[in-house]
Protein backbone atom coordinates (compact mmCIF):
# COMPACT_ATOMS: atom_id res chain seq x y z
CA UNK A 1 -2.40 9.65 -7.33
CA UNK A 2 -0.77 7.25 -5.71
CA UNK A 3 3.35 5.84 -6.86
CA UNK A 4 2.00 2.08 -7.18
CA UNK A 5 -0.61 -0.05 -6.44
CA UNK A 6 -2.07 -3.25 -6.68
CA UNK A 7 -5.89 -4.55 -6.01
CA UNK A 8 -5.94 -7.65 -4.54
CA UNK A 9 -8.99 -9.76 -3.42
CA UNK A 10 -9.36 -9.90 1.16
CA UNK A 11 -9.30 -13.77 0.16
CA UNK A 12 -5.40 -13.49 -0.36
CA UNK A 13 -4.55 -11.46 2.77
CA UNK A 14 -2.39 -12.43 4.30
CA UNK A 15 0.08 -12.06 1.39
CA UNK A 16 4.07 -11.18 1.01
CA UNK A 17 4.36 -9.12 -1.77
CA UNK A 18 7.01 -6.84 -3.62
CA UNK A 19 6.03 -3.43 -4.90
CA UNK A 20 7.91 -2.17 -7.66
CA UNK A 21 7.94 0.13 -10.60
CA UNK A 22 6.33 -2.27 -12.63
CA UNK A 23 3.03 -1.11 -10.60
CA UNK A 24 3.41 2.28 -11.12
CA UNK A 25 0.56 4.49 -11.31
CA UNK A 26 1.92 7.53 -13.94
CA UNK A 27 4.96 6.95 -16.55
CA UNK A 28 7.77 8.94 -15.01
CA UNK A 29 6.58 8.55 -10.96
CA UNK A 30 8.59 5.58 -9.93
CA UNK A 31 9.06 3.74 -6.79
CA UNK A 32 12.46 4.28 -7.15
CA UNK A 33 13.21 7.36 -7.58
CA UNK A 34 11.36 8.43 -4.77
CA UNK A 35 13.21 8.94 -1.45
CA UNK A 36 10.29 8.15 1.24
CA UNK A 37 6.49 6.56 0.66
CA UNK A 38 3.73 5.53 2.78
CA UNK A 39 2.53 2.37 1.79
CA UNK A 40 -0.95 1.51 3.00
CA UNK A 41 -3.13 -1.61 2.65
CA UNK A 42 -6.68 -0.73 2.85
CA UNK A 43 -9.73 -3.57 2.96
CA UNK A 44 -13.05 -1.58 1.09
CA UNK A 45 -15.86 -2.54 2.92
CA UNK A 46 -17.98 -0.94 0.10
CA UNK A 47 -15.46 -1.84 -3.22
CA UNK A 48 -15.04 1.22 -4.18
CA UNK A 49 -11.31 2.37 -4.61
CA UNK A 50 -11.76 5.70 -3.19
CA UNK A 51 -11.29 5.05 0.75
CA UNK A 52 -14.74 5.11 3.21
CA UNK A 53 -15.91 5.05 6.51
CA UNK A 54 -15.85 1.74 7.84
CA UNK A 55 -12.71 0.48 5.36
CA UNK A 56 -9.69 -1.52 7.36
CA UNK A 57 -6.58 0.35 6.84
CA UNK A 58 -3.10 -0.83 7.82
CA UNK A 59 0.25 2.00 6.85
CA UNK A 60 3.90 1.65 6.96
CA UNK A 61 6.48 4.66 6.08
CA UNK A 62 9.50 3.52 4.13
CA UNK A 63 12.09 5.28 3.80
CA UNK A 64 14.10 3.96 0.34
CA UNK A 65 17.74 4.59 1.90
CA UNK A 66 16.93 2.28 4.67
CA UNK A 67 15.28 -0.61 2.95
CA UNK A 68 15.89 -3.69 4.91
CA UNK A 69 16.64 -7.24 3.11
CA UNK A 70 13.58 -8.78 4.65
CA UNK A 71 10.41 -8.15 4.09
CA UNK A 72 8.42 -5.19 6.49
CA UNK A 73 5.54 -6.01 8.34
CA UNK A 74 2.39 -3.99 7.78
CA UNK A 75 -0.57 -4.42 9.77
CA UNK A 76 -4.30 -3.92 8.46
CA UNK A 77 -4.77 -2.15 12.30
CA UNK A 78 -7.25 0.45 12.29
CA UNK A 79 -11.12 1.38 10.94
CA UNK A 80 -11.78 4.31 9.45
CA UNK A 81 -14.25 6.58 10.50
CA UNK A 82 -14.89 9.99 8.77
């Protein structure tokens, strides 16, 4: 499963928000003490949370030794196909 997540309606794209261990997944898998994590924003054209053909999909790798002090881009990009 994933770190964290959030579900968010397409209404409030586009959105600055901060993920943090607060919106952790498991007890124990943290944001933070992970070194590197893809963080993808994905539109469901069908509303289910598993991921399907036809979904928008935007990713970003972050490394956690790098983080900047502004905010990173990502950009809902691509369709999926399958």
């Amino acid at each position: 499963p994933p770190l964290a997540a959030r579900q968010l309606p397409p209404t409030a794209l586009p959105i600055s928000l901060t993920l943090s261990d607060n919106d952790a997944m498991l007890a124990g898998r943290n944001l933070s003490s992970a070194e590197a994590f893809l963080v993808t924003a994905r539109i469901s054209m069908s509303g289910d949370p598993i991921g399907g053909s036809g979904d928008l999909l935007g990713t970003l790798t972050v490394s956690a030794n790098e983080l900047p002090d502004t905010p990173l881009p990502l950009l809902i990009d691509r369709v999926v196909t399958q």
